[in-house]
Protein backbone atom coordinates (compact mmCIF):
# COMPACT_ATOMS: atom_id res chain seq x y z
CA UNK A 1 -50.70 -19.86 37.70
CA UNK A 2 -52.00 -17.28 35.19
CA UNK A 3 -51.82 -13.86 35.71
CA UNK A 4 -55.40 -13.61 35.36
CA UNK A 5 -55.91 -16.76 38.22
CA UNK A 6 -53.68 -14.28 40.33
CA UNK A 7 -55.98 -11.40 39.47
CA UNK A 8 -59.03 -13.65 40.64
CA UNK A 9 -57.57 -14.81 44.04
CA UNK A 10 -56.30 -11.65 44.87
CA UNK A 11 -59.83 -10.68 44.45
CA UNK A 12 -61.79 -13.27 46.52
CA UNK A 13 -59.24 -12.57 49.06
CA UNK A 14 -60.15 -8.76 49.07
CA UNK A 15 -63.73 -9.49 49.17
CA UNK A 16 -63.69 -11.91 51.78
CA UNK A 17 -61.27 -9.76 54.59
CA UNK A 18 -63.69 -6.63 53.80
CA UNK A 19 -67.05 -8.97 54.76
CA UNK A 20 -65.30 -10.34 57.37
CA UNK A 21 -64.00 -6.90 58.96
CA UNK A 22 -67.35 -5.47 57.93
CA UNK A 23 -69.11 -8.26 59.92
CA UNK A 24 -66.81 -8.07 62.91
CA UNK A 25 -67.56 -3.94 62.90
CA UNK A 26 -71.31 -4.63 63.17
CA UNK A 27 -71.34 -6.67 65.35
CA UNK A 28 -68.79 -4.40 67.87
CA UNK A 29 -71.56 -1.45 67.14
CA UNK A 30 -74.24 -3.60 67.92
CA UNK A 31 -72.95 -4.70 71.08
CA UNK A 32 -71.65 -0.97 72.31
CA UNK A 33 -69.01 0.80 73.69
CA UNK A 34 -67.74 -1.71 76.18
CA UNK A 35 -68.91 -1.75 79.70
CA UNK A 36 -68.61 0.99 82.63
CA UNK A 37 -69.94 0.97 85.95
CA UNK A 38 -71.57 3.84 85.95
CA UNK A 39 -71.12 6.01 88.73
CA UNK A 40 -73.82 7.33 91.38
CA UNK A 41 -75.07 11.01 91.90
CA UNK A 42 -73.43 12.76 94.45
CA UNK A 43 -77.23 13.30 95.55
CA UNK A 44 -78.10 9.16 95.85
CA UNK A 45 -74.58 8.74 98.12
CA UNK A 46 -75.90 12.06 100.29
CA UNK A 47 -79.26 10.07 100.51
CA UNK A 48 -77.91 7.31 102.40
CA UNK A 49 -77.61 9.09 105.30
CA UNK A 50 -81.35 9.24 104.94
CA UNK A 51 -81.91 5.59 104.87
CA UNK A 52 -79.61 5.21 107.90
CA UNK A 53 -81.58 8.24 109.82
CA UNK A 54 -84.28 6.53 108.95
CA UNK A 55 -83.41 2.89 110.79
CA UNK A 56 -82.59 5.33 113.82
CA UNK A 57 -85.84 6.08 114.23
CA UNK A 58 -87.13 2.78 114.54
CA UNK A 59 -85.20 1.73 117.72
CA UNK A 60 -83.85 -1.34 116.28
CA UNK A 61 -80.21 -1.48 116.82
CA UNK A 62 -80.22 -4.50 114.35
CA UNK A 63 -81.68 -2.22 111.90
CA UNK A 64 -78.93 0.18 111.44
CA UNK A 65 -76.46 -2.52 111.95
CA UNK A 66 -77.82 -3.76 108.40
CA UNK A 67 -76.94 -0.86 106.83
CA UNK A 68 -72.78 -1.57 107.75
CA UNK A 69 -71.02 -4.49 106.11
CA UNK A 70 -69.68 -7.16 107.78
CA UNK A 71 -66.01 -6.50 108.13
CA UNK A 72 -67.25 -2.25 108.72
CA UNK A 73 -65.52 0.05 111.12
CA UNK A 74 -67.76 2.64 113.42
CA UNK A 75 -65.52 4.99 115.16
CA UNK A 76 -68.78 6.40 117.23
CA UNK A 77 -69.35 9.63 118.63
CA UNK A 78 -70.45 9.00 122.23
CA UNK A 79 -68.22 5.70 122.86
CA UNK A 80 -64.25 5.49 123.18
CA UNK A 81 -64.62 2.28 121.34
CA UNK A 82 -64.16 0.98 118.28
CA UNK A 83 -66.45 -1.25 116.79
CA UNK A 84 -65.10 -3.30 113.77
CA UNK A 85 -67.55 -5.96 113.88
CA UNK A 86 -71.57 -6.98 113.40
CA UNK A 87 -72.22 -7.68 117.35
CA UNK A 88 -69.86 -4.24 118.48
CA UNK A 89 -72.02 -2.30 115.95
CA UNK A 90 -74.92 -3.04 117.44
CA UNK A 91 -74.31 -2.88 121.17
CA UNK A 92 -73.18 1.07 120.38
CA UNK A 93 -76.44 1.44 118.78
CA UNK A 94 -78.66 -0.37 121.37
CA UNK A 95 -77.22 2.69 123.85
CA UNK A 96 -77.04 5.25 121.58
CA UNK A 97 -81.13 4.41 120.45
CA UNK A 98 -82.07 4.80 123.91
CA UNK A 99 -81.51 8.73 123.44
CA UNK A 100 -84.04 8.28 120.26
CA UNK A 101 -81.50 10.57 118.19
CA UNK A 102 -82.61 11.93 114.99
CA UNK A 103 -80.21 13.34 112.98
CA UNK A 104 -79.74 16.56 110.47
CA UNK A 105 -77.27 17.25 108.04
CA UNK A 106 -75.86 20.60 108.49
CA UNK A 107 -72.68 20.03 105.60
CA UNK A 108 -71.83 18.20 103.53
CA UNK A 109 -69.18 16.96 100.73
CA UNK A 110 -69.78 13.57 98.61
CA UNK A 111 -66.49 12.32 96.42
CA UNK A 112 -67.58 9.37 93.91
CA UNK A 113 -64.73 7.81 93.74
CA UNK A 114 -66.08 4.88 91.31
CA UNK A 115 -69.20 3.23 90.24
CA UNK A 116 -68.71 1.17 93.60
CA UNK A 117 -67.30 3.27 96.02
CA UNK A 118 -68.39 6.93 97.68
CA UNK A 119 -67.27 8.51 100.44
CA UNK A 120 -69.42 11.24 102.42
CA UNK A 121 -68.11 13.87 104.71
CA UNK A 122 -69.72 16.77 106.64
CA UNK A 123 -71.37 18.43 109.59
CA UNK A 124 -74.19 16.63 111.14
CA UNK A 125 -76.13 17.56 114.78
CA UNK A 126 -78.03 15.14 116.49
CA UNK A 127 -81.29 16.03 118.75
CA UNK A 128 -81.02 13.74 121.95
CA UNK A 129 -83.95 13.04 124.38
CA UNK A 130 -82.83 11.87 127.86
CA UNK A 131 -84.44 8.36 128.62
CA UNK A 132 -84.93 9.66 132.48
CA UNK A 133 -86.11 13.40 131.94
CA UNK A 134 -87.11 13.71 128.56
CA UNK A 135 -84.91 16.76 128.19
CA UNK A 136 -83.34 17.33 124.91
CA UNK A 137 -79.82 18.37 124.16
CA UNK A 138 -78.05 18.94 120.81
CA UNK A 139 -74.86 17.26 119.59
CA UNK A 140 -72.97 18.93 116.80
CA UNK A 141 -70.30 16.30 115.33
CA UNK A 142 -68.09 16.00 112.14
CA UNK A 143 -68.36 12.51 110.13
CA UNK A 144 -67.42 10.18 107.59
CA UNK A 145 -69.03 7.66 105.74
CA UNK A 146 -67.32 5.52 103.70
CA UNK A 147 -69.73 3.29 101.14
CA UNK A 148 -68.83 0.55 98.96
CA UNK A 149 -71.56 -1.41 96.96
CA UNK A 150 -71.19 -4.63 97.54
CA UNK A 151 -73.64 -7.34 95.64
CA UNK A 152 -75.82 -4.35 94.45
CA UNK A 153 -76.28 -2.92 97.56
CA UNK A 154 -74.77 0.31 99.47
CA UNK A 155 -73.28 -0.58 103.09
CA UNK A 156 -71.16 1.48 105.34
CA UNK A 157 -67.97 0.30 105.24
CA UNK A 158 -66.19 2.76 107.71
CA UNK A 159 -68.42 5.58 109.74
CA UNK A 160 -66.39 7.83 111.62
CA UNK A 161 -68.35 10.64 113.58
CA UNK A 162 -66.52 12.62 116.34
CA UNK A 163 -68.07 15.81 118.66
CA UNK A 164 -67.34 18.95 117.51
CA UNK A 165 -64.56 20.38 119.24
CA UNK A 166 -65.75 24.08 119.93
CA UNK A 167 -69.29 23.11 120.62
């Protein structure tokens, strides 16, 4: 081969890695930084406990029991149990209803821990209304909920809610 044949290749060679790299750098830009789940607002985990208020107040124990996943653990307020499955979760709830609790976030703290998983921890009181009297009472408790999106949607996957100690 000629010096100048060399001088040729060497030249189509250049050419062709620069398109190539060149086309393989569009193409990453056009498709974008790669993929992150991006993570919830502290506010949207906080709101949960709204949704879950909410399917208090219709009286359906079946209701709320939606709102757990399937393998979820409720460590309840007013029950020495502990429920860890679908049919536990809702026989706590088809007593506790019966008091037609409505509940009120005194504190809280949320902790994103990924774009799947939240935790949310705080102060909550519940207003009771005895079935029998009508009377109602106030019950201050501590909780934890822990969340975990599963197939796009938010479910309790451990609830943990305990009287407060002083009152």
């Amino acid at each position: 081969m000629t010096r100048r044949s060399l001088g040729k290749r060497a030249a189509v060679v250049t050419g062709a890695a620069v398109l190539v790299l060149g086309t393989v750098g569009t193409v990453a830009a056009a498709a974008g930084p790669p993929h992150r789940p991006s993570h919830p607002g502290k506010d949207r985990i906080a709101a949960l406990f709204d949704t879950w208020n909410k399917a208090l107040q219709t009286g359906d124990p079946r209701n709320v029991a939606d709102l757990y996943a399937r393998d979820a653990v409720l460590l309840p307020t007013v029950s020495n149990e502990i429920r860890t499955d679908r049919a536990e979760i809702v026989d706590y709830f088809e007593h506790f209803l019966r008091n037609k609790p409505v509940g009120t976030k005194i504190e809280t703290r949320v902790n994103v821990l990924d774009g799947d998983s939240a935790i949310d921890t705080g102060v909550y009181a519940f207003t009771l209304t005895d079935p029998k009297t009508g009377a109602k009472s106030t019950v201050k408790a501590r909780y934890t909920y822990a969340y975990e999106k599963r197939n796009g949607t938010w479910l309790i996957v451990n609830h943990h809610s305990s009287k407060m100690p002083e009152g």
